[in-house]
Protein backbone atom coordinates (compact mmCIF):
# COMPACT_ATOMS: atom_id res chain seq x y z
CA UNK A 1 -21.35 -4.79 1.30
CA UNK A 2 -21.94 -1.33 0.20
CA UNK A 3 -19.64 0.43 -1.99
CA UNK A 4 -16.37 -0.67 -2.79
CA UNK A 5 -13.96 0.38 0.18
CA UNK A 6 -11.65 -1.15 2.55
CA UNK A 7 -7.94 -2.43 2.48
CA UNK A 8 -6.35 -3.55 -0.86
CA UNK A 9 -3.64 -5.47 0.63
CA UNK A 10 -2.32 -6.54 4.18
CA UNK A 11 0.58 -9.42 3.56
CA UNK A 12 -1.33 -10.60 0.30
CA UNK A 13 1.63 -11.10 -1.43
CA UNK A 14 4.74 -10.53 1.57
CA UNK A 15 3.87 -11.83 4.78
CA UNK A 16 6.09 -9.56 6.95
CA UNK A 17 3.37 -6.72 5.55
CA UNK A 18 1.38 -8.67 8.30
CA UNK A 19 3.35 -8.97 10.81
CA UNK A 20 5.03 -7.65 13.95
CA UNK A 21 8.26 -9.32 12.94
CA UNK A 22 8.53 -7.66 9.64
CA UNK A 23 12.38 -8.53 9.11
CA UNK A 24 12.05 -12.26 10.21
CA UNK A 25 14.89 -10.92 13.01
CA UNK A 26 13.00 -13.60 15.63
CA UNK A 27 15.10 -15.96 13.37
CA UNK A 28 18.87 -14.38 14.91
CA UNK A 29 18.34 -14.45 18.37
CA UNK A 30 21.72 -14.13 18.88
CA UNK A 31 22.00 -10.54 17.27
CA UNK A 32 20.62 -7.78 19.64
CA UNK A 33 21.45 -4.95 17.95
CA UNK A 34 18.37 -5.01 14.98
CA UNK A 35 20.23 -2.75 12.70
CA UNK A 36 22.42 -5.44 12.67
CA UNK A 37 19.78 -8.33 11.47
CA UNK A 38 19.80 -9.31 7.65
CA UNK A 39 17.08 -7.61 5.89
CA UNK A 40 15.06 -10.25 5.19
CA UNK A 41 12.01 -8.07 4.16
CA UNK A 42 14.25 -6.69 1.23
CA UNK A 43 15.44 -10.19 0.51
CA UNK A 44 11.92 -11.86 -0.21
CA UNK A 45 10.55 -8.35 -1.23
CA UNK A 46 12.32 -7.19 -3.95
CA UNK A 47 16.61 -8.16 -4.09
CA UNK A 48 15.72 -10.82 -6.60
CA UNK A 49 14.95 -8.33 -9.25
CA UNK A 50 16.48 -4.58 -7.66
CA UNK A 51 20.18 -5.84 -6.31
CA UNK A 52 22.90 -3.40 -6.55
CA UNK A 53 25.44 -6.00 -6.44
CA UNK A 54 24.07 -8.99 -8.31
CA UNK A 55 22.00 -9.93 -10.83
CA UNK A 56 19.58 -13.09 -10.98
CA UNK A 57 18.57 -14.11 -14.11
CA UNK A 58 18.41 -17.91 -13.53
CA UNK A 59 16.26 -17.14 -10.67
CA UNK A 60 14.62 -14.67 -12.06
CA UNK A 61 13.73 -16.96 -15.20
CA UNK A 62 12.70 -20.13 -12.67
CA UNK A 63 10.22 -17.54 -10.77
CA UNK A 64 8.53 -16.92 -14.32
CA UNK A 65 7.82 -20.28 -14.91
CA UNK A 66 7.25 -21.05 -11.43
CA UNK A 67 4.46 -18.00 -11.56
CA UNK A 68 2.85 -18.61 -14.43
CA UNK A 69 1.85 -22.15 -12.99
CA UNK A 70 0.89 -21.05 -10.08
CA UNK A 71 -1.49 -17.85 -11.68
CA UNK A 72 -3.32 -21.45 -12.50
CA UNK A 73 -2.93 -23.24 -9.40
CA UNK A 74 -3.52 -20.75 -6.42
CA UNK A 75 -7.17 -19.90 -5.07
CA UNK A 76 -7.98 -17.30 -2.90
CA UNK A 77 -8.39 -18.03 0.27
CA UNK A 78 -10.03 -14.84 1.58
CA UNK A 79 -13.71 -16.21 1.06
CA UNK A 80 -15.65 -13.42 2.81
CA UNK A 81 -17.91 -10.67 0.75
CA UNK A 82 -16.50 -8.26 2.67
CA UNK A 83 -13.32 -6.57 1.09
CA UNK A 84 -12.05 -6.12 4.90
CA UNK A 85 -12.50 -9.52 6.22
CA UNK A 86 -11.40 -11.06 3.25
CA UNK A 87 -8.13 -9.26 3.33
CA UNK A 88 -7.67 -10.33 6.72
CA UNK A 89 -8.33 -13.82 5.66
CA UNK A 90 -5.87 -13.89 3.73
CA UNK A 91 -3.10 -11.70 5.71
CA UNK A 92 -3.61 -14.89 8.56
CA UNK A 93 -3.29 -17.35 5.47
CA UNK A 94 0.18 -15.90 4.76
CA UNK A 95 1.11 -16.14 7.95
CA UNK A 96 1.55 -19.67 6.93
CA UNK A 97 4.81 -18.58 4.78
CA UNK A 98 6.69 -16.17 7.88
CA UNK A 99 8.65 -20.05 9.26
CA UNK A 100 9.83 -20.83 5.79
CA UNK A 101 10.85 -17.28 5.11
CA UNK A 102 13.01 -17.03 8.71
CA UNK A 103 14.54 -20.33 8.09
CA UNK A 104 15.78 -20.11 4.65
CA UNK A 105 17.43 -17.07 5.80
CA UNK A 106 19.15 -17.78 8.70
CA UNK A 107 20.17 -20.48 6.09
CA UNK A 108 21.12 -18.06 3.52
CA UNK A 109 22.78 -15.60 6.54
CA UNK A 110 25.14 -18.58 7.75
CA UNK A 111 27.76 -15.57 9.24
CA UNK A 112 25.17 -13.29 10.31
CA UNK A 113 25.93 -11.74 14.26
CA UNK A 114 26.47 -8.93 16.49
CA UNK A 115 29.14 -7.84 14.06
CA UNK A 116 26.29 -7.85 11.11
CA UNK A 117 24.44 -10.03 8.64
CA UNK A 118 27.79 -11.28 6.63
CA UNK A 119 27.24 -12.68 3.31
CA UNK A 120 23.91 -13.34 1.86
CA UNK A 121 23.30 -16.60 -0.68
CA UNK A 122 20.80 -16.00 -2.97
CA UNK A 123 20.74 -20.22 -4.25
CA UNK A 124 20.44 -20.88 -0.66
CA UNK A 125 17.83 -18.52 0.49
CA UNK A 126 15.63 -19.02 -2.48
CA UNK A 127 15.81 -22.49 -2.98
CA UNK A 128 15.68 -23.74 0.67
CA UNK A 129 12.95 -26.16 0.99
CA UNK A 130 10.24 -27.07 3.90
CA UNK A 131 6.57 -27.40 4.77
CA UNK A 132 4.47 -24.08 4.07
CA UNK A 133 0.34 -23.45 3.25
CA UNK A 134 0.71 -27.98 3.67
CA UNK A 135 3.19 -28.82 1.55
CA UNK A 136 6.77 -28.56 0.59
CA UNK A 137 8.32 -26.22 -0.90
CA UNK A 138 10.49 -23.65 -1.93
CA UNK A 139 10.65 -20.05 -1.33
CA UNK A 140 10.72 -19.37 -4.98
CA UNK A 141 7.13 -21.39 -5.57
CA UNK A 142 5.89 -19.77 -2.00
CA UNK A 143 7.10 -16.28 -3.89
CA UNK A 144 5.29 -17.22 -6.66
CA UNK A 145 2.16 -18.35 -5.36
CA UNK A 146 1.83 -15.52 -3.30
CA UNK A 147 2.54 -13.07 -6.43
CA UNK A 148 -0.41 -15.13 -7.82
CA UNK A 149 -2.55 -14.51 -5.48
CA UNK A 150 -1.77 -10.75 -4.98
CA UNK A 151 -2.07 -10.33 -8.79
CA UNK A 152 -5.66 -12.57 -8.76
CA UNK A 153 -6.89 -10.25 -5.45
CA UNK A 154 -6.36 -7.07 -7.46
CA UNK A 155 -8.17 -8.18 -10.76
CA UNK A 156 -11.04 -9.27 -8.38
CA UNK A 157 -11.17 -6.11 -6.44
CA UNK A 158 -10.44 -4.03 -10.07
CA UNK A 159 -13.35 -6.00 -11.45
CA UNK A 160 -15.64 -5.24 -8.14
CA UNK A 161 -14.80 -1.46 -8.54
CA UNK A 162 -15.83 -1.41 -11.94
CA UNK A 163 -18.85 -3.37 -11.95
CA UNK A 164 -20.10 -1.77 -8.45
CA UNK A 165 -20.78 1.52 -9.66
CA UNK A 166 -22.56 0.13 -12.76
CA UNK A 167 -24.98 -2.06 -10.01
CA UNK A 168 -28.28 -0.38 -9.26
């Protein structure tokens, strides 16, 4: 490939960043209105850790361990040269994750209608189990695998920008 270039990151670690349905809101059919859909970007994103009206250290503490194994476990599956293709490897790969992510929160969203998302369970949503990249599980361990493999993509592509330049 030439120099280093190309996208960093296209649903490496949050499959909505891949996708048209970015909120999961194919998942509430019944709601029309899509300000009124849960936001289920901001619930695998980042509520676990930025909440303004909980706090989740039991999850929080279960993702830790649950990350660390997997920073051991997970291999990247974008297996191209090129930083491009590779991304894009790996944004389809994650596409793998969208099913699990919709149905644990329609789970989690048992209220949610026209009238808004109602109450949001945190247990339910992140602990709600099914099949995802061929195997059960939940969406904490999906979480963090995919947090591996975002953190294991950027010390690869860190490591290519350094060593490129230093390649005659």
């Amino acid at each position: 490939m030439g120099r280093f270039s190309g996208p960093l990151c296209a649903g490496q670690h949050q499959p909505h960043h891949a996708t048209e349905d970015y909120q999961s809101h194919s998942y509430f059919p019944k709601i029309k209105d899509p300000k009124r859909v849960p936001n289920i970007h901001a619930d695998i994103e980042y509520r676990m850790v930025d909440d303004e009206f909980n706090d989740y250290p039991d999850l929080r503490e279960e993702f830790a361990a649950l990350f660390v194994q997997a920073l051991d476990e997970v291999t990247d599956p974008g297996t191209s040269p090129d930083l491009w293709t590779s991304t894009m490897q790996v944004a389809l790969f994650s596409y793998d994750a969208l099913p699990l992510i919709g149905q644990a929160a329609a789970a989690a969203y048992p209220k949610a209608s026209n009238d808004g998302p109602g109450p949001w369970n945190a247990e339910v949503f992140f602990h709600f189990k099914a099949n995802c990249f061929g195997r059960e599980m939940t969406i904490l361990e999906m979480k963090a695998r995919q947090t591996a493999l975002a953190v294991k993509r950027t010390e690869a592509i860190w490591l290519r920008a350094w060593n490129e330049p230093q390649t005659p």
